[in-house]
Protein backbone atom coordinates (compact mmCIF):
# COMPACT_ATOMS: atom_id res chain seq x y z
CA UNK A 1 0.00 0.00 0.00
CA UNK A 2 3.43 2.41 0.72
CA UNK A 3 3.65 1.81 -3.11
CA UNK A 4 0.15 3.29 -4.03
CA UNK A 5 -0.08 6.24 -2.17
CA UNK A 6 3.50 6.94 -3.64
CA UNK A 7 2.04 7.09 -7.22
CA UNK A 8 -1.19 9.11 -6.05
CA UNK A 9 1.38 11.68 -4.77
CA UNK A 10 2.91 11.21 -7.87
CA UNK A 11 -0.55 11.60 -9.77
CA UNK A 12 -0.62 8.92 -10.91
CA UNK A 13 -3.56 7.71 -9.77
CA UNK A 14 -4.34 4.63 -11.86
CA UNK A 15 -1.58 2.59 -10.74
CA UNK A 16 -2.27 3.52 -7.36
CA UNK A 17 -5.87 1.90 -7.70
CA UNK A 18 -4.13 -1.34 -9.48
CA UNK A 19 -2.02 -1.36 -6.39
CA UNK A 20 -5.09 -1.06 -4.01
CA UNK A 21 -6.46 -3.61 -5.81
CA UNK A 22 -4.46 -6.39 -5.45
CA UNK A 23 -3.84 -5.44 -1.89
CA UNK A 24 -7.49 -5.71 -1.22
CA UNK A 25 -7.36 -9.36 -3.09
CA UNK A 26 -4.20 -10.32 -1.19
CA UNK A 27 -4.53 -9.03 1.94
CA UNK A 28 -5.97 -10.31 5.22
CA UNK A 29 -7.10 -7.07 6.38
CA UNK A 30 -9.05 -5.83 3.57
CA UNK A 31 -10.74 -2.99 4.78
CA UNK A 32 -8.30 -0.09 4.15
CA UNK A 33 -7.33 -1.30 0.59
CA UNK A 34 -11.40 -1.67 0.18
CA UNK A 35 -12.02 2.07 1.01
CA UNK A 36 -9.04 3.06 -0.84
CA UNK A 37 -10.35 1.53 -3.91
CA UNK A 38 -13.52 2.96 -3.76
CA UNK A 39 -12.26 6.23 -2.74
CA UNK A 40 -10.20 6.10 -5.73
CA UNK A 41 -12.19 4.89 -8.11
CA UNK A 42 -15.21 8.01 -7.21
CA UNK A 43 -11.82 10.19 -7.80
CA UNK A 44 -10.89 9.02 -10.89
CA UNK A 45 -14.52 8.89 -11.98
CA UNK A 46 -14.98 12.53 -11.23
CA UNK A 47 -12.42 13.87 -12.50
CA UNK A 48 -12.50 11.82 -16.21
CA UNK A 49 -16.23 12.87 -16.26
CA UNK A 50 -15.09 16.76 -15.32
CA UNK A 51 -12.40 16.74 -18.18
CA UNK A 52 -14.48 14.88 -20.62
CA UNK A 53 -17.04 17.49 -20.72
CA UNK A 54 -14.22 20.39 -21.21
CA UNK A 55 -12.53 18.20 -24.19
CA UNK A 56 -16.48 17.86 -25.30
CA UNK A 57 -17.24 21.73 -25.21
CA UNK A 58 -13.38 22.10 -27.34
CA UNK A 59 -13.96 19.54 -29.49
CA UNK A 60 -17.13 20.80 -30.71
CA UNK A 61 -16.03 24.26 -31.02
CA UNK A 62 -13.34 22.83 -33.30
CA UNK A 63 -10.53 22.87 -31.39
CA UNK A 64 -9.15 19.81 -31.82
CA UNK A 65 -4.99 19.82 -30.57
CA UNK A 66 -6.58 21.52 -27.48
CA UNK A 67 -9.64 18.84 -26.93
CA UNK A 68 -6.93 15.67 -27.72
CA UNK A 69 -4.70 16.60 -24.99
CA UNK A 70 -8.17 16.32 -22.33
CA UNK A 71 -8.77 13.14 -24.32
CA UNK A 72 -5.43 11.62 -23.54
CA UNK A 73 -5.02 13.16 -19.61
CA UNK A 74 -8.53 11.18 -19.42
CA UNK A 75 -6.86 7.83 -20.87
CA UNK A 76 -4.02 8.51 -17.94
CA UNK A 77 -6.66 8.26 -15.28
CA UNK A 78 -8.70 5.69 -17.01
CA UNK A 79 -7.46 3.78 -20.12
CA UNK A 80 -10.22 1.92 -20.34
CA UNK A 81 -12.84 5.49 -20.72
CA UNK A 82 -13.94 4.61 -23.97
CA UNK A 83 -15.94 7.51 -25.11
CA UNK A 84 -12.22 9.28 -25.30
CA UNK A 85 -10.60 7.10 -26.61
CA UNK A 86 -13.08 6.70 -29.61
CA UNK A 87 -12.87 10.58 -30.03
CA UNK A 88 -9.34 10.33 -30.20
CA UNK A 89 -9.65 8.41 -33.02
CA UNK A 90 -11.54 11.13 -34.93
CA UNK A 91 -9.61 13.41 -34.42
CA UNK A 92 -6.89 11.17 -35.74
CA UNK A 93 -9.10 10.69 -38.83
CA UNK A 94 -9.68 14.38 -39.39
CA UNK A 95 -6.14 15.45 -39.09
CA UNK A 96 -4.94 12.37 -41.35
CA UNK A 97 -7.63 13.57 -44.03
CA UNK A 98 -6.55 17.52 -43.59
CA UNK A 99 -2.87 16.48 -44.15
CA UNK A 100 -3.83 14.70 -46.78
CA UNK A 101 -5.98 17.10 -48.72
CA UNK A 102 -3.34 19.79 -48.17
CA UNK A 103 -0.08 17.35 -49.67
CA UNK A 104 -2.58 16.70 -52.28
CA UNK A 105 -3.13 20.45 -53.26
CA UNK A 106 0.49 20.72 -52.49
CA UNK A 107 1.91 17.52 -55.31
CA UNK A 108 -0.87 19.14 -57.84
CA UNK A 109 0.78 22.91 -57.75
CA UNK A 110 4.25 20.86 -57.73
CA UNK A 111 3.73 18.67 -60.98
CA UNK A 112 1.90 22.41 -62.77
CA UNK A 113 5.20 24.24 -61.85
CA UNK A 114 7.82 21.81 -62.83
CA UNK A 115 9.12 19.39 -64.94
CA UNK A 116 10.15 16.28 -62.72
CA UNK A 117 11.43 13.22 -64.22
CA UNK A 118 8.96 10.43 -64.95
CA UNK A 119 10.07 8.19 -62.53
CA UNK A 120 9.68 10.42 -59.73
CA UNK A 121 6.25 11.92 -60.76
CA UNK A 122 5.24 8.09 -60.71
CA UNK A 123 6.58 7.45 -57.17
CA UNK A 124 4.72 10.39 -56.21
CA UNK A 125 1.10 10.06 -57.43
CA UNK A 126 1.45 6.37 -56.17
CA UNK A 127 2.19 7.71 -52.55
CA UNK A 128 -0.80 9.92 -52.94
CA UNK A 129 -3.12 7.49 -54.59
CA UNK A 130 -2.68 4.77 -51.68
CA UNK A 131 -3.08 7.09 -48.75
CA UNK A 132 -6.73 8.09 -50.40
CA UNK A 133 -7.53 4.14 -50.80
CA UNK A 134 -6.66 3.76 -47.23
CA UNK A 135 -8.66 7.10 -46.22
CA UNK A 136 -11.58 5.48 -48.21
CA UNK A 137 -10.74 1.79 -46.37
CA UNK A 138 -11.33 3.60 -43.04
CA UNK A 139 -14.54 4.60 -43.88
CA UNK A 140 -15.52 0.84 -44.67
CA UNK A 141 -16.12 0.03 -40.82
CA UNK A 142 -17.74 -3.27 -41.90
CA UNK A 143 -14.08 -3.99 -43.89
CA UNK A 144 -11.52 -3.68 -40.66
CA UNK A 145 -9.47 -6.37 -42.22
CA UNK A 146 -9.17 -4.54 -45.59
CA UNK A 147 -8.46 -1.47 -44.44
CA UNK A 148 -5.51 -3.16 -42.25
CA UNK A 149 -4.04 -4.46 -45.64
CA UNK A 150 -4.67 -1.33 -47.19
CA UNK A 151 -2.40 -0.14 -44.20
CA UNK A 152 0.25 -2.63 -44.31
CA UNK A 153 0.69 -2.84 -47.78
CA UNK A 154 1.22 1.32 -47.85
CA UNK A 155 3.55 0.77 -44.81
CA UNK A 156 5.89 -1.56 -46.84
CA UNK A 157 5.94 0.26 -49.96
CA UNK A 158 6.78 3.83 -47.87
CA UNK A 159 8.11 2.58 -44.33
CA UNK A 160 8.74 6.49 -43.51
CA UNK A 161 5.14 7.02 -43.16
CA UNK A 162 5.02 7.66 -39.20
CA UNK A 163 1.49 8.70 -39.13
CA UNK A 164 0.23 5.45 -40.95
CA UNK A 165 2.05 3.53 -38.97
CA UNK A 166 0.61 5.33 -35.90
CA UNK A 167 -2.98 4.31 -37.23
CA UNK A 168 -2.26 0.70 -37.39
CA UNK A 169 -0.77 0.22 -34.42
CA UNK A 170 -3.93 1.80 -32.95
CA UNK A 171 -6.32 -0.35 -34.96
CA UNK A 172 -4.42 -3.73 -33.84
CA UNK A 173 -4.74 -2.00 -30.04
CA UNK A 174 -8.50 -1.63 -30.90
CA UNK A 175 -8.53 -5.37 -31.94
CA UNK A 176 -7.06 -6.88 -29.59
CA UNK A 177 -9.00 -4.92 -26.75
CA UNK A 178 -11.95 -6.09 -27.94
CA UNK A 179 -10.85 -9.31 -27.98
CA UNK A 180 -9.16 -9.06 -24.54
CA UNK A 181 -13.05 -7.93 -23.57
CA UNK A 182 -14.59 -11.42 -24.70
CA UNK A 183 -11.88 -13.15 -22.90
CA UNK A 184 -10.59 -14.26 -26.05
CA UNK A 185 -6.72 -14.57 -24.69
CA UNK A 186 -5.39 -15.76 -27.94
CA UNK A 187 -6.87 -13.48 -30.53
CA UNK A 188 -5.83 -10.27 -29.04
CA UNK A 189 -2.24 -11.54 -28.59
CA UNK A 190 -2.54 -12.24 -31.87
CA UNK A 191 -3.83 -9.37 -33.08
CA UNK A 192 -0.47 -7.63 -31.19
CA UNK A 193 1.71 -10.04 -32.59
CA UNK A 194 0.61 -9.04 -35.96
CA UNK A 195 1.53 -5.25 -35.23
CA UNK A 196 4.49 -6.68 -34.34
CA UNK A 197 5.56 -8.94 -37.50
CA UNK A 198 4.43 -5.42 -40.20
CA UNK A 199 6.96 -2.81 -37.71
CA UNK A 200 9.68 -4.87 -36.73
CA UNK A 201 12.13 -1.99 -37.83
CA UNK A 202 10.78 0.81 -36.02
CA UNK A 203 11.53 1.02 -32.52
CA UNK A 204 9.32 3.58 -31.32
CA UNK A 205 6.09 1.40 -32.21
CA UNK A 206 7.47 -1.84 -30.90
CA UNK A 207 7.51 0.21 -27.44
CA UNK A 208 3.85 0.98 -27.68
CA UNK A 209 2.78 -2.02 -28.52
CA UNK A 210 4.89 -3.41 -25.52
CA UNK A 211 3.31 -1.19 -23.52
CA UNK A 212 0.20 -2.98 -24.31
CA UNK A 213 0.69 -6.32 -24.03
CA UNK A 214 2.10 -5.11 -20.24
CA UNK A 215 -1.27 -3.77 -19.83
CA UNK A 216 -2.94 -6.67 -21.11
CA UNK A 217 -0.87 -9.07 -18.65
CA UNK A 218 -1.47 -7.07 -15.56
CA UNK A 219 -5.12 -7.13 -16.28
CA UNK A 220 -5.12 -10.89 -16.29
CA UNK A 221 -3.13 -11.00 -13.35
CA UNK A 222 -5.15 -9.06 -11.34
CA UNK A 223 -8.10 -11.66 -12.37
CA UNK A 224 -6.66 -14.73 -11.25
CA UNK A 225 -5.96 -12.86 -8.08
CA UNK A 226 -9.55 -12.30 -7.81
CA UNK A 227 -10.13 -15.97 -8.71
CA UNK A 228 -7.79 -17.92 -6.86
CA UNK A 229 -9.87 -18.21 -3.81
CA UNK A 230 -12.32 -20.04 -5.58
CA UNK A 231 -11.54 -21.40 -8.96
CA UNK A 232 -7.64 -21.95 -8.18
CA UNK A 233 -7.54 -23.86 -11.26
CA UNK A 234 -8.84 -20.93 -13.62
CA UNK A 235 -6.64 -18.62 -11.82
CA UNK A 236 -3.45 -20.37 -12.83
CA UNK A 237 -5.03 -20.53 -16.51
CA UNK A 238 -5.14 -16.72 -16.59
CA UNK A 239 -1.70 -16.26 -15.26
CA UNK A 240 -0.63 -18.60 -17.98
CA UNK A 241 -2.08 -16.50 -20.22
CA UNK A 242 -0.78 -13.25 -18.51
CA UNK A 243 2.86 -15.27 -19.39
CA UNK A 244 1.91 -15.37 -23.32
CA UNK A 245 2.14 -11.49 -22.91
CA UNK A 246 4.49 -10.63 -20.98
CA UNK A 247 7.03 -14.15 -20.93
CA UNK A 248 9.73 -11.78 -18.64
CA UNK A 249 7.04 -11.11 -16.05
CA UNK A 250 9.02 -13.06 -12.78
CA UNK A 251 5.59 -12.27 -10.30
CA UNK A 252 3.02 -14.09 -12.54
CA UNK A 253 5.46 -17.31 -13.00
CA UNK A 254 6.09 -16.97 -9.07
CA UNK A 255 2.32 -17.24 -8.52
CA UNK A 256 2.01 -20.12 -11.24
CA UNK A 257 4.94 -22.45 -9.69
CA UNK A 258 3.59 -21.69 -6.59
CA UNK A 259 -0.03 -22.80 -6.98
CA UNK A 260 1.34 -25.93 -9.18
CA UNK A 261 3.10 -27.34 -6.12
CA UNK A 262 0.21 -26.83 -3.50
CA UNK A 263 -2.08 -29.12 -6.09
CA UNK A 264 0.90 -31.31 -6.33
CA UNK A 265 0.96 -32.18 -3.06
């Protein structure tokens, strides 16, 4: 508990409820870590619901850069807030098509003003022609699969797009949370692994997606916790699971080799 209220002076106050909550699972006295969670989670809850409606009021006024830092503070207090993290990935969409309408105004004036070789007029209107397919894939919500192809095929033809890189690394997040939320273990590792296999070369994304399959394996840990009581069995099926995320993690295997040699005696 020393280590919770350390991150809620730190402000961070979402680890400090993860911390509260196992100590509430692990601990024989569990009526301070009880309080603290639900004093916590009222906190967090107020002030997500207190930032969401400033981002709202922004983001409606069209002030977008301003409204997606609110959106992302609110995703520090609660990743799991859904309403911000959906409008953060609008305003990803709007930007990407602004950027795109302006490079496209930008490569027409180019090509009227100057006489570039053949080759290179090619390689451009190629680069311009696949970003619209893929702005047109996005639209196709019923066609998440083609507009991830549309995505990695771009990505491997210009690997110094950043910013379409960005958006399907946050697509295969999307997947595999929704996944994650049918207790479908495998598909949403899968769904990261795939992320993983298309940006192998670029550091920066491997970190995020990292990131995520941390998340992902301290959620699961936290539910065998909550399950070990009673379904020991189950519990040490979701820390084996936790493992498929995150192999290096030495607490979950501690808790697995544990419980394996109580039933083994």
């Amino acid at each position: 508990m020393l280590s919770a209220a350390k991150h809620e002076q730190k402000g961070d106050l979402y680890s400090a409820l993860m911390e509260y909550r196992i100590a509430r699972t692990v601990s024989v006295d569990t009526t301070k870590p009880g309080r603290e969670v639900k004093r916590l989670e009222k906190l967090i809850a107020e002030k997500t619901d207190k930032l969401m409606s400033i981002a709202e009021k922004k983001y409606a006024r069209g002030k977008l850069q301003s409204a997606e830092v609110l959106y992302f503070k609110i995703l520090t207090l609660d990743p799991n807030y859904r309403a911000a993290f959906d409008r953060l990935r609008d305003i990803n969409r709007k930007q990407l098509h602004k950027k795109m309408k302006q490079k496209v105004a930008l490569s027409q004036r180019y090509r009227k003003s100057s006489l570039r070789k053949k080759n290179r007029q090619t390689e451009d209107e190629g680069y311009i022609y696949s970003r619209q397919a893929i702005l047109q894939a996005e639209n196709r919500a019923n066609d998440v699969e083609g507009y991830i192809a549309e995505l990695e095929k771009h990505i491997t033809k210009y690997p110094s797009d950043t910013e379409l890189k960005e958006m399907l690394v946050n697509v295969r997040i999307v997947q595999a949370r929704a996944s994650f939320g049918e207790s479908d273990y495998d598909s949403s590792l899968d769904h990261l692994a795939a992320a993983e296999e298309s940006l192998n070369n670029d550091d920066k994304f491997l970190k995020k997606l990292l990131a995520a399959r941390k998340e992902f394996a301290k959620e699961l840990y936290l539910l065998g916790l909550r399950s070990v009581r009673s379904e020991p069995v189950n519990a040490i099926e979701l820390w084996k699971s936790a493992l498929k995320f995150d192999p290096n993690d030495k607490r979950t295997q501690l808790r697995i080799d544990t419980f394996e040699n109580r039933q083994a005696q």
